[in-house]
Protein backbone atom coordinates (compact mmCIF):
# COMPACT_ATOMS: atom_id res chain seq x y z
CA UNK A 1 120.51 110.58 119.73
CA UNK A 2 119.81 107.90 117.86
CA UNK A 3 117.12 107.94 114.54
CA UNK A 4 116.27 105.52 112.24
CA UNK A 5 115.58 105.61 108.46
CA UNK A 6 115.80 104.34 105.28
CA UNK A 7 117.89 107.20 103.99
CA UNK A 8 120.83 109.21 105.01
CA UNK A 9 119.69 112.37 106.74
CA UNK A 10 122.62 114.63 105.17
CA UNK A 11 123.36 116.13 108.76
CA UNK A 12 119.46 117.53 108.40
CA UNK A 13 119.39 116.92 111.83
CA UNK A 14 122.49 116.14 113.35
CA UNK A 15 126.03 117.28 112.08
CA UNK A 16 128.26 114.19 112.59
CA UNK A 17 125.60 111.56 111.69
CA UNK A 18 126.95 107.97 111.45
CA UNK A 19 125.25 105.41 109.52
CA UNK A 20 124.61 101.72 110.53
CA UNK A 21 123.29 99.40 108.09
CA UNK A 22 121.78 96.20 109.80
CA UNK A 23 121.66 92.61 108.61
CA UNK A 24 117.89 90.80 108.11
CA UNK A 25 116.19 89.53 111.39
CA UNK A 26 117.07 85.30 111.54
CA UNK A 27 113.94 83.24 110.17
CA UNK A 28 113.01 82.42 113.75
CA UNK A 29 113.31 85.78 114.98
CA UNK A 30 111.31 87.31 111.81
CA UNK A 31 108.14 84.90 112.70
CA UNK A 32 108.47 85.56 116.38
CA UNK A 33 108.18 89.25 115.67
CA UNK A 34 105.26 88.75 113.16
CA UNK A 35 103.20 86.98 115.91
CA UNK A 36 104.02 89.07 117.98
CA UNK A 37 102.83 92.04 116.43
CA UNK A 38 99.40 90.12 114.76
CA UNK A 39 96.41 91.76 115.93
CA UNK A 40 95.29 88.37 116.80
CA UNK A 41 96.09 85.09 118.22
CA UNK A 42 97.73 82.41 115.66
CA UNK A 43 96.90 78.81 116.09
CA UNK A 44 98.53 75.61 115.10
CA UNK A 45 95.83 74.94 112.51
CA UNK A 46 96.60 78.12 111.03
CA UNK A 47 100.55 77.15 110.54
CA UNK A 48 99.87 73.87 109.35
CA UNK A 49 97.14 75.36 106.74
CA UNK A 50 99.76 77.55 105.60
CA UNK A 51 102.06 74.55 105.46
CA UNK A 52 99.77 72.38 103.52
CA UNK A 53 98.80 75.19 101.21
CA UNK A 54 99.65 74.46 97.50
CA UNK A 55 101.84 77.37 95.72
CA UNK A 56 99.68 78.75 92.45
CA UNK A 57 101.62 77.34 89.69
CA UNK A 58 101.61 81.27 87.83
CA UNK A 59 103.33 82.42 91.23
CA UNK A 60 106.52 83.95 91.39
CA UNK A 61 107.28 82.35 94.63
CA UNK A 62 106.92 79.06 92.99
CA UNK A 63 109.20 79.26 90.07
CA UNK A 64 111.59 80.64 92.85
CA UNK A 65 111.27 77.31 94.83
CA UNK A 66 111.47 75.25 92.09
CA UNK A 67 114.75 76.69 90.56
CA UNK A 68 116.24 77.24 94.21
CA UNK A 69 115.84 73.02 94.42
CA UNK A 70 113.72 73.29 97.90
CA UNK A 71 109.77 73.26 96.20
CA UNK A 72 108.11 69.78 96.73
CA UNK A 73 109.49 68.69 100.02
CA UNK A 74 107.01 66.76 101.85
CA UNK A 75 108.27 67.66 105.19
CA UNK A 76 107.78 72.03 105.09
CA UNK A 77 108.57 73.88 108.42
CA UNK A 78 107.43 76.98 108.75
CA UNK A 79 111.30 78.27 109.04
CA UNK A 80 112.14 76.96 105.26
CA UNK A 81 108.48 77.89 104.22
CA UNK A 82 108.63 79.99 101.31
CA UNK A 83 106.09 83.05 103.23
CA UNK A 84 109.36 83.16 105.57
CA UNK A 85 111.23 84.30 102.50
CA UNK A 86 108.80 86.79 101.66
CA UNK A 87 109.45 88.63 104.62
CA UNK A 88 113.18 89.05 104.40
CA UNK A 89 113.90 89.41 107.58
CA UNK A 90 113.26 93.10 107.47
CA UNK A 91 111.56 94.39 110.50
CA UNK A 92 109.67 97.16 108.93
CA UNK A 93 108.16 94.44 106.28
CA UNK A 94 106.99 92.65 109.14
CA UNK A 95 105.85 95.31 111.12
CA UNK A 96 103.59 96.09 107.52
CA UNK A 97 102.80 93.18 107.38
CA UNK A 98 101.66 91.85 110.73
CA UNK A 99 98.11 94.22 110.66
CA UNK A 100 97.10 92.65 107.58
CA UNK A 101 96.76 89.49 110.02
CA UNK A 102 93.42 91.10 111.40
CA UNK A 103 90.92 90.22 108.20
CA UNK A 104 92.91 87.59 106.65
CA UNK A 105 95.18 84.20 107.94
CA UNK A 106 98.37 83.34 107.35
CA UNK A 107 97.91 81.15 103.86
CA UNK A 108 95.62 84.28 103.19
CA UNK A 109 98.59 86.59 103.30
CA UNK A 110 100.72 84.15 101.70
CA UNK A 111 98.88 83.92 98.64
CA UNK A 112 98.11 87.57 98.33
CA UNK A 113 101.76 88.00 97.95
C-alpha cells in the first residue's frame, strides 16, 4: 500500500510504515505541471506579461532577487523567473495553486504572492 502525507502516520494504519521524503519537482517540470493542472489555457502573451511584469519594490520576492544577484536581468525566462521560485517545486503547492489560474493570470498570481 502506498499513502502519502505530510506527516508520519505512527503505524495508524500500517505497522511497518516506511517513510520517503522526496526532492522538489525541476523548474521545468514544476511549470509543466502548473499548466497542466490550470483550469484554463495559458498563452504566450500571458508568459511574456508575467515576464515583463515589474516586482513591487515593498515585495519580499524582490529584496530576495536583489540580494541573490539575479533581479534586473534584461533577458528573464520563465525557468529563472522569480514566480518559479515561489512554487518550490512542491507538487502540492502547485496543485494549490494551479485553480487560482481560473479568475486571475499568471502576473495576477505572481503579485498576489
Amino acid at each position: 500500500m502506498l499513502l502519502t502525507s505530510r506527516r508520519p502516520l505512527n503505524n495508524l494504519v500500517y505497522n511497518k510504515e516506511q517513510i520517503f521524503n522526496l526532492n522538489p519537482l525541476p523548474k521545468e517540470s514544476a511549470l509543466k505541471l502548473l499548466i497542466s493542472k490550470s483550469p484554463r489555457i495559458i498563452n504566450n502573451n500571458e508568459i511574456l506579461d508575467l515576464l515583463n511584469c515589474d516586482i513591487p519594490i515593498g515585495s519580499k520576492i524582490r529584496q530576495s532577487q536583489m540580494n541573490s544577484g539575479n533581479f534586473g536581468q534584461k533577458d528573464l525566462r520563465l525557468l529563472n523567473h522569480p514566480f518559479t521560485e515561489i512554487l518550490g517545486g512542491h507538487p502540492q503547492a502547485i496543485s494549490l495553486a494551479a485553480p487560482l489560474l481560473k479568475d486571475n493570470t499568471l502576473k495576477e498570481l505572481f503579485l498576489a504572492f
